[in-house]
Protein backbone atom coordinates (compact mmCIF):
# COMPACT_ATOMS: atom_id res chain seq x y z
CA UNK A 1 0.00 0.00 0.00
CA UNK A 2 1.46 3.27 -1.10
CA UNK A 3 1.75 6.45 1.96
CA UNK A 4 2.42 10.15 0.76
CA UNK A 5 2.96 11.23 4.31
CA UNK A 6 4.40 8.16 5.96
CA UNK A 7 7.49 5.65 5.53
CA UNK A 8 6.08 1.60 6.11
CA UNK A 9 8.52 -1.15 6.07
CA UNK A 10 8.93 -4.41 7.58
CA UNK A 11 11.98 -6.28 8.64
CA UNK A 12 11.99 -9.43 10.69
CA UNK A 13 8.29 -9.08 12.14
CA UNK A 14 8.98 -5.64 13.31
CA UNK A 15 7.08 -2.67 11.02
CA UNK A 16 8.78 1.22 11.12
CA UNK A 17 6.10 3.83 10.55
CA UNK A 18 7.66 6.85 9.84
CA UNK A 19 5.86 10.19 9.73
CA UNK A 20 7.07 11.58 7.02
CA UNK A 21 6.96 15.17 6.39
CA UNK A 22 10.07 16.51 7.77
CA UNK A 23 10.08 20.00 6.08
CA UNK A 24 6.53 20.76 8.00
CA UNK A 25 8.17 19.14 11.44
CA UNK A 26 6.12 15.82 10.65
CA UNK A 27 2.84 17.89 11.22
CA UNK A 28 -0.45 15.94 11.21
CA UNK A 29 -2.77 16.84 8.59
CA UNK A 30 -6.26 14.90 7.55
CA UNK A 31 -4.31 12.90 4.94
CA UNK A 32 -1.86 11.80 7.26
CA UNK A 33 -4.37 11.26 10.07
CA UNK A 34 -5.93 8.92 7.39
CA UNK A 35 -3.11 6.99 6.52
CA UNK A 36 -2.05 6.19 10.09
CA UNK A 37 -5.49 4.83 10.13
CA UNK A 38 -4.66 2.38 7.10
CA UNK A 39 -1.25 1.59 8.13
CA UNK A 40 -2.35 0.31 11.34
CA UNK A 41 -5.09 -2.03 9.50
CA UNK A 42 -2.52 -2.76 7.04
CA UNK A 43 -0.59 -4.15 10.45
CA UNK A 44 -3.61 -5.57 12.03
CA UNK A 45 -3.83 -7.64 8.71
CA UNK A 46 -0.71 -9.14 8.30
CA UNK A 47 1.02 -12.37 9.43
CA UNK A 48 4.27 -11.07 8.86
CA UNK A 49 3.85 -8.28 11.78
CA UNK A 50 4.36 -8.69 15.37
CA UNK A 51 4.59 -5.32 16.39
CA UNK A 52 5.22 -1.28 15.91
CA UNK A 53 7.90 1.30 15.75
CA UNK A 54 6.15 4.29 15.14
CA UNK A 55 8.53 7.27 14.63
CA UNK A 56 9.19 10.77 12.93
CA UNK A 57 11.08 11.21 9.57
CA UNK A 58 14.26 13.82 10.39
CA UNK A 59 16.44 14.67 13.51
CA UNK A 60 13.83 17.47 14.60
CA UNK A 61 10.25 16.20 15.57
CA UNK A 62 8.39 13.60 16.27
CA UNK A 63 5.33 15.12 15.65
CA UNK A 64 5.39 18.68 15.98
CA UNK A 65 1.53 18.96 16.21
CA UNK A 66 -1.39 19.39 13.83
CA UNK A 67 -1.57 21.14 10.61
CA UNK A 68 -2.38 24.72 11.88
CA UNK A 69 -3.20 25.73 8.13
CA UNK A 70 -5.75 23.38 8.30
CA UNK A 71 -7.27 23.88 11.32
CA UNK A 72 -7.30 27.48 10.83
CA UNK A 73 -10.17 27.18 8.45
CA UNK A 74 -12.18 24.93 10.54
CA UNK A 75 -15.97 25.61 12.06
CA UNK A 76 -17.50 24.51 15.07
CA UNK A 77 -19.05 20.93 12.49
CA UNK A 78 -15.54 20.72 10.85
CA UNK A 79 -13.75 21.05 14.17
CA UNK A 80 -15.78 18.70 16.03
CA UNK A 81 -15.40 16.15 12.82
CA UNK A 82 -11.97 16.46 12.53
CA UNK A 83 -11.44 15.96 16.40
CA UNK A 84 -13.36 12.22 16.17
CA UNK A 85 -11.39 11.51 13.08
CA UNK A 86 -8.41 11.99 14.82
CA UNK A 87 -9.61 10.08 18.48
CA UNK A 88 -10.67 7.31 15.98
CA UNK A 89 -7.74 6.45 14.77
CA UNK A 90 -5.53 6.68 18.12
CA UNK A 91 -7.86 4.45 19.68
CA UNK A 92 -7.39 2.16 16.85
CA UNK A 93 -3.70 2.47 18.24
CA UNK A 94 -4.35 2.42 21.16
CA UNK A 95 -6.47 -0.64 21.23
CA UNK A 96 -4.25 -2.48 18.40
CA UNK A 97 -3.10 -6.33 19.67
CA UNK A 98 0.81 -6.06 18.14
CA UNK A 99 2.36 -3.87 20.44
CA UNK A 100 2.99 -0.32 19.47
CA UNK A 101 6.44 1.93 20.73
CA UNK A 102 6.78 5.46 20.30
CA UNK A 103 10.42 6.65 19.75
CA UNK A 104 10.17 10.36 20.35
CA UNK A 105 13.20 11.57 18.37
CA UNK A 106 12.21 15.30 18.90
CA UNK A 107 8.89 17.45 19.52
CA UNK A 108 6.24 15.40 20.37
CA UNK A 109 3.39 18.49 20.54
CA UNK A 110 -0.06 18.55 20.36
CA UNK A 111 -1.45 15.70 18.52
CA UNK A 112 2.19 14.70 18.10
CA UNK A 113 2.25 14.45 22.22
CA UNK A 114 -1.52 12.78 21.92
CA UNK A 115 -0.11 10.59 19.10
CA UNK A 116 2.70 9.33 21.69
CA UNK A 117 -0.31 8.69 24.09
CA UNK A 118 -2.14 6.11 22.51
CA UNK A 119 1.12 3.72 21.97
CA UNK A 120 1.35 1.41 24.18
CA UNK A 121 5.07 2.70 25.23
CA UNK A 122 7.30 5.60 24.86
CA UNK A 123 10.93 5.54 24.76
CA UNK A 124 12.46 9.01 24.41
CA UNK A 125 15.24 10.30 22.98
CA UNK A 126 17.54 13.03 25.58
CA UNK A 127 16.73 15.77 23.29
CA UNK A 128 13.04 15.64 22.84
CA UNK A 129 10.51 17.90 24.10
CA UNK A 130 6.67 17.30 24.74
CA UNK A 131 3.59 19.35 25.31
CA UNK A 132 0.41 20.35 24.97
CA UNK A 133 0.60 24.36 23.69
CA UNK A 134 -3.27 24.06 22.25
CA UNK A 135 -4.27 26.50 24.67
CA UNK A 136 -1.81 29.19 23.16
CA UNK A 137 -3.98 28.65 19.64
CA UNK A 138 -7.84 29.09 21.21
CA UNK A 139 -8.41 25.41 21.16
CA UNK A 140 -7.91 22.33 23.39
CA UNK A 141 -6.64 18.94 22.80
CA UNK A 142 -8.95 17.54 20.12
CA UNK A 143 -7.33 13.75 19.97
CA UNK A 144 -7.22 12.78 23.07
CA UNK A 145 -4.86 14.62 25.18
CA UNK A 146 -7.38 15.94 27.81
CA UNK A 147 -8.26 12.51 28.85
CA UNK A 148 -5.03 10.26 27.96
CA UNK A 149 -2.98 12.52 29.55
CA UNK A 150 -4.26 12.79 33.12
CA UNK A 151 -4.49 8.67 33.03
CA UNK A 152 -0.95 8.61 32.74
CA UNK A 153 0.36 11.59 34.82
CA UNK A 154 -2.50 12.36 37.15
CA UNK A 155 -5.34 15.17 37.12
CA UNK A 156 -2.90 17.62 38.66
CA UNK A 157 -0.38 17.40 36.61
CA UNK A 158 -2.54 16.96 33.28
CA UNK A 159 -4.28 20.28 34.05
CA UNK A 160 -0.90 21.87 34.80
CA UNK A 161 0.98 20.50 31.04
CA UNK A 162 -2.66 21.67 29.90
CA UNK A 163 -3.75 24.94 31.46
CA UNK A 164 0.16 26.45 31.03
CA UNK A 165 0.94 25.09 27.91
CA UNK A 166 4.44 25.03 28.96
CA UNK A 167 6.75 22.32 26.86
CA UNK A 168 8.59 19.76 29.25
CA UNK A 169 11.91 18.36 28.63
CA UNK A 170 12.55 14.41 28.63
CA UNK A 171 14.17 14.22 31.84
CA UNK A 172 10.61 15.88 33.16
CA UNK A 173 8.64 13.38 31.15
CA UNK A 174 9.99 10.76 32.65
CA UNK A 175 9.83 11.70 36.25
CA UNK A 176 5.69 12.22 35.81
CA UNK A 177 5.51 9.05 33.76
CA UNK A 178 4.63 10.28 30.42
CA UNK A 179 7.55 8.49 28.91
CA UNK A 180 8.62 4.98 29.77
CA UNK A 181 12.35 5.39 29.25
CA UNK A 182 14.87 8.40 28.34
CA UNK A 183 17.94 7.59 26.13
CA UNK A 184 20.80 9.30 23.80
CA UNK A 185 19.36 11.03 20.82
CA UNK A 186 21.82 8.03 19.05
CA UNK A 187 20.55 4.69 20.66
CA UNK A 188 16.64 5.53 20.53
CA UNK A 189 15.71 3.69 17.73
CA UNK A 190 17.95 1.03 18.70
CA UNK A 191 16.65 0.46 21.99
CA UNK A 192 13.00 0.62 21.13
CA UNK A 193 13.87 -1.80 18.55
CA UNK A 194 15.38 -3.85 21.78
CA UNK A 195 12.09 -3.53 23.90
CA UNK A 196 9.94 -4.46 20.81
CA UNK A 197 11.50 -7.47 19.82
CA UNK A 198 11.97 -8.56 23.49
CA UNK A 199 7.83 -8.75 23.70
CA UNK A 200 7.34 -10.02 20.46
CA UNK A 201 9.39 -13.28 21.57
CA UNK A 202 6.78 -13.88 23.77
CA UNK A 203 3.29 -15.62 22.83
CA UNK A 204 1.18 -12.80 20.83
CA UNK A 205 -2.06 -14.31 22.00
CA UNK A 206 -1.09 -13.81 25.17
CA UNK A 207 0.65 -10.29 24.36
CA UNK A 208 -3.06 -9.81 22.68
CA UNK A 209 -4.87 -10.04 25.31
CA UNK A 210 -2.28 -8.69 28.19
CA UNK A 211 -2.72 -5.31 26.10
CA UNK A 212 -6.87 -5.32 25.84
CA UNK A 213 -6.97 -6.82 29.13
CA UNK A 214 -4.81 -3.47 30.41
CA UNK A 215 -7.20 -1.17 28.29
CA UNK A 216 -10.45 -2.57 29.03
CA UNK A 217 -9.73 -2.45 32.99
CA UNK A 218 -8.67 1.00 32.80
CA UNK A 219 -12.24 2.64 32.83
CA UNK A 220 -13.88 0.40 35.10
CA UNK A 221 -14.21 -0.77 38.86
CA UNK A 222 -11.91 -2.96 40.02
CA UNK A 223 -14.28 -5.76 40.36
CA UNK A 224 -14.91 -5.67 36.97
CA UNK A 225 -11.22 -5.15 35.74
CA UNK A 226 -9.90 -8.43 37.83
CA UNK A 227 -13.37 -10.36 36.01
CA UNK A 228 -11.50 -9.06 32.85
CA UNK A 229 -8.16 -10.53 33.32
CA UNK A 230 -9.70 -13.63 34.63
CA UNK A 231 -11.45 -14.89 31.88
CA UNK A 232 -8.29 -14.14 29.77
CA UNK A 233 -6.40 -16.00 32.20
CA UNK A 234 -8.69 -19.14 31.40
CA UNK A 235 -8.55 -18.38 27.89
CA UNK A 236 -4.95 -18.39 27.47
CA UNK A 237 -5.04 -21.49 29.36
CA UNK A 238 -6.76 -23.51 26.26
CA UNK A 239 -4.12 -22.25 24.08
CA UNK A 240 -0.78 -24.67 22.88
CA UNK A 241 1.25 -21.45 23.59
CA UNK A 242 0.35 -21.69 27.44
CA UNK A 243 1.66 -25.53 26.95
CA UNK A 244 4.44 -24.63 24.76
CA UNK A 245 5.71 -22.08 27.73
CA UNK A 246 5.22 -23.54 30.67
CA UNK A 247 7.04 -27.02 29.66
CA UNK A 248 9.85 -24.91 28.20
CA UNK A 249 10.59 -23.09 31.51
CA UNK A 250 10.40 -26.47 33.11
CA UNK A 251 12.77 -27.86 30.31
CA UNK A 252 15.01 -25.29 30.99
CA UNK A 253 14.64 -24.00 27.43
CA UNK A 254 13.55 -21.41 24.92
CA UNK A 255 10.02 -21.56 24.59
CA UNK A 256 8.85 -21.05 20.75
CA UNK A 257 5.45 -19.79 20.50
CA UNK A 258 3.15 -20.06 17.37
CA UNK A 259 0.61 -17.91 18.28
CA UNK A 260 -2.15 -21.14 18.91
């Protein structure tokens, strides 16, 4: 499938989605918004992919935000439109069963900071910033950045990032918990690459449903959340991957899962 705005290829089970519009600081627009929608059905769909590494073309950014010459000509229907576009397809991320890693190579701003949000991890280079400056334009968060981001760094400090549109350095990011991990601007893509491979070598049914289980607990009670993980518990128990790693570990051996 041929991108305009993002770089897709696949080497040893592990896609690269690059967004790829490095002379507008990777800036989402609708078309690019659109094909991060297909490329994550295009990963959904095949065999040959185990998981993400979701990136930004250039040293700069990440993703630097949204298209301002877009939104600029936007009305209250457009606006509102655009904004469940955009949540659409980060929950499609977000709720995607190959795990997905961010590697923030630069600014991750606005929808480039809500775009970080809905992968499952972040791993972020020394030099990158994040933030969300919406305020600063007359607008909010419209993908998900008013309610992702105080589920991963608290109310307090959510309305803070929010209400002051100040930009935070990675050092910061990681002491809230907005990033998983902080490395040099020359081993991030390296070590994501590390993490990612180090979960796909374990079962992806079980990966699967470790990363809906996690998602679908996260806006319920407690009771319901453990009734969640449960029944995936006795799912994964029917499965030959469950077999396949437990008698490895008592073999003393690598266990090789097939994904049954």
């Amino acid at each position: 499938m041929p991108f305009q705005n993002l770089a897709f290829d696949v080497h040893d089970r592990v896609a690269t989605i690059r967004v790829n519009r490095p002379d507008k600081l990777n800036a989402l627009n609708d078309e690019t918004i659109a094909e991060l929608d297909d490329a994550i059905a295009l990963v959904e769909r095949r065999d040959d992919i185990a998981g993400v590494l979701l990136t930004g073309a250039g040293a700069k950014a990440f993703v630097a935000g949204a298209d301002i010459a877009e939104l600029s000509k936007q009305g209250p229907t457009d606006g509102r439109a655009r904004a469940r576009r955009g949540q659409a397809v980060f929950s499609r991320i977000e709720r995607c069963p190959k795990p997905v890693i961010a590697a923030l190579n630069g600014f991750a701003l606005g929808g480039g900071c809500e775009l970080a949000m809905a992968c499952h991890i972040r791993i972020a280079s020394d030099t990158a910033k994040m933030g969300q400056p919406e305020l600063k334009l007359g607008i909010t968060p419209g993908y998900g950045g008013t309610q992702r981001l105080a589920r991963l760094v608290g109310k307090g400090r959510a309305l803070q990032l929010l209400l002051t549109a100040d930009l935070i350095d990675a050092a910061e990011a990681y002491r809230i918990g907005l990033v998983n991990k902080v490395v040099p601007a020359a081993d991030l893509l390296a070590e994501a690459e590390r993490m990612l491979r180090q979960i796909i070598a374990f079962g992806p049914v079980a990966v699967a449903l470790c990363i809906e289980a996690v998602n679908r607990g996260a806006d319920v009670p407690l009771g319901a959340g453990l009734e969640v993980e449960a029944s995936y518990f006795g799912l994964l128990s029917a499965t030959e991957d469950m077999h396949e790693g437990m008698t490895a570990f008592l073999e003393k051996r690598p266990a090789r899962f097939a994904g049954r």
